[in-house]
C-alpha atoms as a PDB file:
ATOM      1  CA  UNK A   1       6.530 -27.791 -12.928  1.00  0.00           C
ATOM      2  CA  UNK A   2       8.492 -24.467 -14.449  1.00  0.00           C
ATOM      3  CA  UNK A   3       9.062 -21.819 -12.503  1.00  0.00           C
ATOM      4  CA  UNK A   4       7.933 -18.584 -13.256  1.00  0.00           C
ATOM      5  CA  UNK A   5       8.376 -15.141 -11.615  1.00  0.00           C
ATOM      6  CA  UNK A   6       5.641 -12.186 -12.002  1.00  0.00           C
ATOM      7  CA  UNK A   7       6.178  -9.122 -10.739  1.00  0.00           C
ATOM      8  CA  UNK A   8       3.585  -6.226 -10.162  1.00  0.00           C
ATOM      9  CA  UNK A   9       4.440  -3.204 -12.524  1.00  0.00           C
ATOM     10  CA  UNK A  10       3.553   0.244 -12.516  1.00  0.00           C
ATOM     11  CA  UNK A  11       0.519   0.684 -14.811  1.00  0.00           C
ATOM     12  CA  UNK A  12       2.264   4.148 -15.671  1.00  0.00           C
ATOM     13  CA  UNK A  13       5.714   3.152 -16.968  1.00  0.00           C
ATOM     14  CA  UNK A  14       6.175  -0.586 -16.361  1.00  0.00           C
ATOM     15  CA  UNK A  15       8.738  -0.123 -14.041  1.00  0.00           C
ATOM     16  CA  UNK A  16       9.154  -3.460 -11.056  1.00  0.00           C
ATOM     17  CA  UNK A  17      11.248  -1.301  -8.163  1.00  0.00           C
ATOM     18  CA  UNK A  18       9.158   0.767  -5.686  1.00  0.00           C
ATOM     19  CA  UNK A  19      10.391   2.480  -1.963  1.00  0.00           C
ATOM     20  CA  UNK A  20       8.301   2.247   1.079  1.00  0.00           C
ATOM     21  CA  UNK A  21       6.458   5.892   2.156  1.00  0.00           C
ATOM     22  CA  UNK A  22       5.410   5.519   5.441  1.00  0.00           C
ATOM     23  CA  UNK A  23       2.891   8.232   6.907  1.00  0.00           C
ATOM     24  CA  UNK A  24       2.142   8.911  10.358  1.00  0.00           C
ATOM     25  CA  UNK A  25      -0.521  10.254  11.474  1.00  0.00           C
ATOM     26  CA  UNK A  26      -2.890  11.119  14.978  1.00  0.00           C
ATOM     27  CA  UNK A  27      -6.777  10.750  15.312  1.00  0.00           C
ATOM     28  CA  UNK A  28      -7.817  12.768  17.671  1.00  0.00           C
ATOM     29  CA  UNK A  29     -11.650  12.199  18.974  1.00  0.00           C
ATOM     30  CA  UNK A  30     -13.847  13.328  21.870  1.00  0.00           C
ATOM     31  CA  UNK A  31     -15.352  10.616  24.115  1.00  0.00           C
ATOM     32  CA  UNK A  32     -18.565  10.804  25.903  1.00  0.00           C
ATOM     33  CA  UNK A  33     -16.973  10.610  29.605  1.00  0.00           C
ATOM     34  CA  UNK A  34     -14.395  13.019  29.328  1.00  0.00           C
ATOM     35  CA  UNK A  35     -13.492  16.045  27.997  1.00  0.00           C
ATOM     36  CA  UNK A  36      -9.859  14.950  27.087  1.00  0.00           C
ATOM     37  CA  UNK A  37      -8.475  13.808  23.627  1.00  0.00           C
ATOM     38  CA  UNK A  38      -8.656   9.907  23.136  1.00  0.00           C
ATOM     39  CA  UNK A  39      -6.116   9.622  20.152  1.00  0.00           C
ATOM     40  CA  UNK A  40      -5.354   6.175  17.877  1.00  0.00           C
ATOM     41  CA  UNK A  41      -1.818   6.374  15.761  1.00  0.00           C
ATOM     42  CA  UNK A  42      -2.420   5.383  12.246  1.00  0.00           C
ATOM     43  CA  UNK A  43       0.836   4.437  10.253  1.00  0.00           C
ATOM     44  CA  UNK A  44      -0.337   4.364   6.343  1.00  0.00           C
ATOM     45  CA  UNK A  45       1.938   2.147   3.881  1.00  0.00           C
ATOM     46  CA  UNK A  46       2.295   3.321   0.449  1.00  0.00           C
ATOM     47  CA  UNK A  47       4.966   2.447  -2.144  1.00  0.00           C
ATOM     48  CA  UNK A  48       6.102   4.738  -4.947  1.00  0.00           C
ATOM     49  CA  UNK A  49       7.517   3.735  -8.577  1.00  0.00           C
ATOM     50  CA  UNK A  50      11.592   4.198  -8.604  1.00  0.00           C
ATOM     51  CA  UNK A  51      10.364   5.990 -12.197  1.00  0.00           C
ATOM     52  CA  UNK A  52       7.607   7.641 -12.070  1.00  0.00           C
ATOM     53  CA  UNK A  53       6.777   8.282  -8.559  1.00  0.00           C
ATOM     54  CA  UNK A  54       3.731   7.210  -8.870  1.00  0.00           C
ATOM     55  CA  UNK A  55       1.979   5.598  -5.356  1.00  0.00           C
ATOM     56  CA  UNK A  56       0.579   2.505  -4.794  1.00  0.00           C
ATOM     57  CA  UNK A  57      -1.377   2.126  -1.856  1.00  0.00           C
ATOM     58  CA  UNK A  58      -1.238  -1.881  -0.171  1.00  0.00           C
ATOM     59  CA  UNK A  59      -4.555  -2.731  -1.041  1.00  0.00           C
ATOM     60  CA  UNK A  60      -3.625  -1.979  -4.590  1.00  0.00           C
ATOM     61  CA  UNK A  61      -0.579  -3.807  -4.711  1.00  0.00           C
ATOM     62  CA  UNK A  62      -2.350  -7.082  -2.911  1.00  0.00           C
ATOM     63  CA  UNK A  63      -5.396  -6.804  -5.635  1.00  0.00           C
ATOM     64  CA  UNK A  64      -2.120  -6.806  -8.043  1.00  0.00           C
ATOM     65  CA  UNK A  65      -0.850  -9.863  -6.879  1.00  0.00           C
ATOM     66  CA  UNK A  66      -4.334 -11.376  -5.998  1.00  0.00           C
ATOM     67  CA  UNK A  67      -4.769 -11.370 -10.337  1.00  0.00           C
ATOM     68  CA  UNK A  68      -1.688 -13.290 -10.939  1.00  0.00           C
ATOM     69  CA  UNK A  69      -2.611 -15.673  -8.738  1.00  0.00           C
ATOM     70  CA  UNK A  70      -5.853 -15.889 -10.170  1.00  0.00           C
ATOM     71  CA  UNK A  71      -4.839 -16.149 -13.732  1.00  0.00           C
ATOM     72  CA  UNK A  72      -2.202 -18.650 -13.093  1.00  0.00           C
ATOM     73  CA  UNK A  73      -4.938 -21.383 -11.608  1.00  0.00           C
END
């Protein structure tokens, strides 16, 4: 069996290197018993093309990877 590497490239400019954007963010929501703030922290994971800058969002890059698989079988 050969060994073969695939990597995920940008669909914009082909480019394999991306950095890690993390954003942080609050959701702040009422509950029925109280009157104060219940809040959940949501950390979002995107990754952005060393080229173009454009973002990939996890889901996107996982669907990405999911194909290869897929094609490879």
């Amino acid at each position: 069996m050969d060994d073969n590497r695939e990597y995920f490239l940008c669909d914009i400019c082909a480019n394999k290197d991306f950095s890690l954007i993390y954003n942080f963010s609050l959701h702040l929501h009422k509950v029925n018993f109280s009157d104060d703030l219940i809040y959940d922290e949501i950390v979002e994971e995107m990754y952005q093309c060393t080229n173009c800058k454009k973002t990939f969002t996890k889901k996107h890059l996982s669907e990405g990877l999911a194909e290869f698989r897929k094609n490879r079988k």
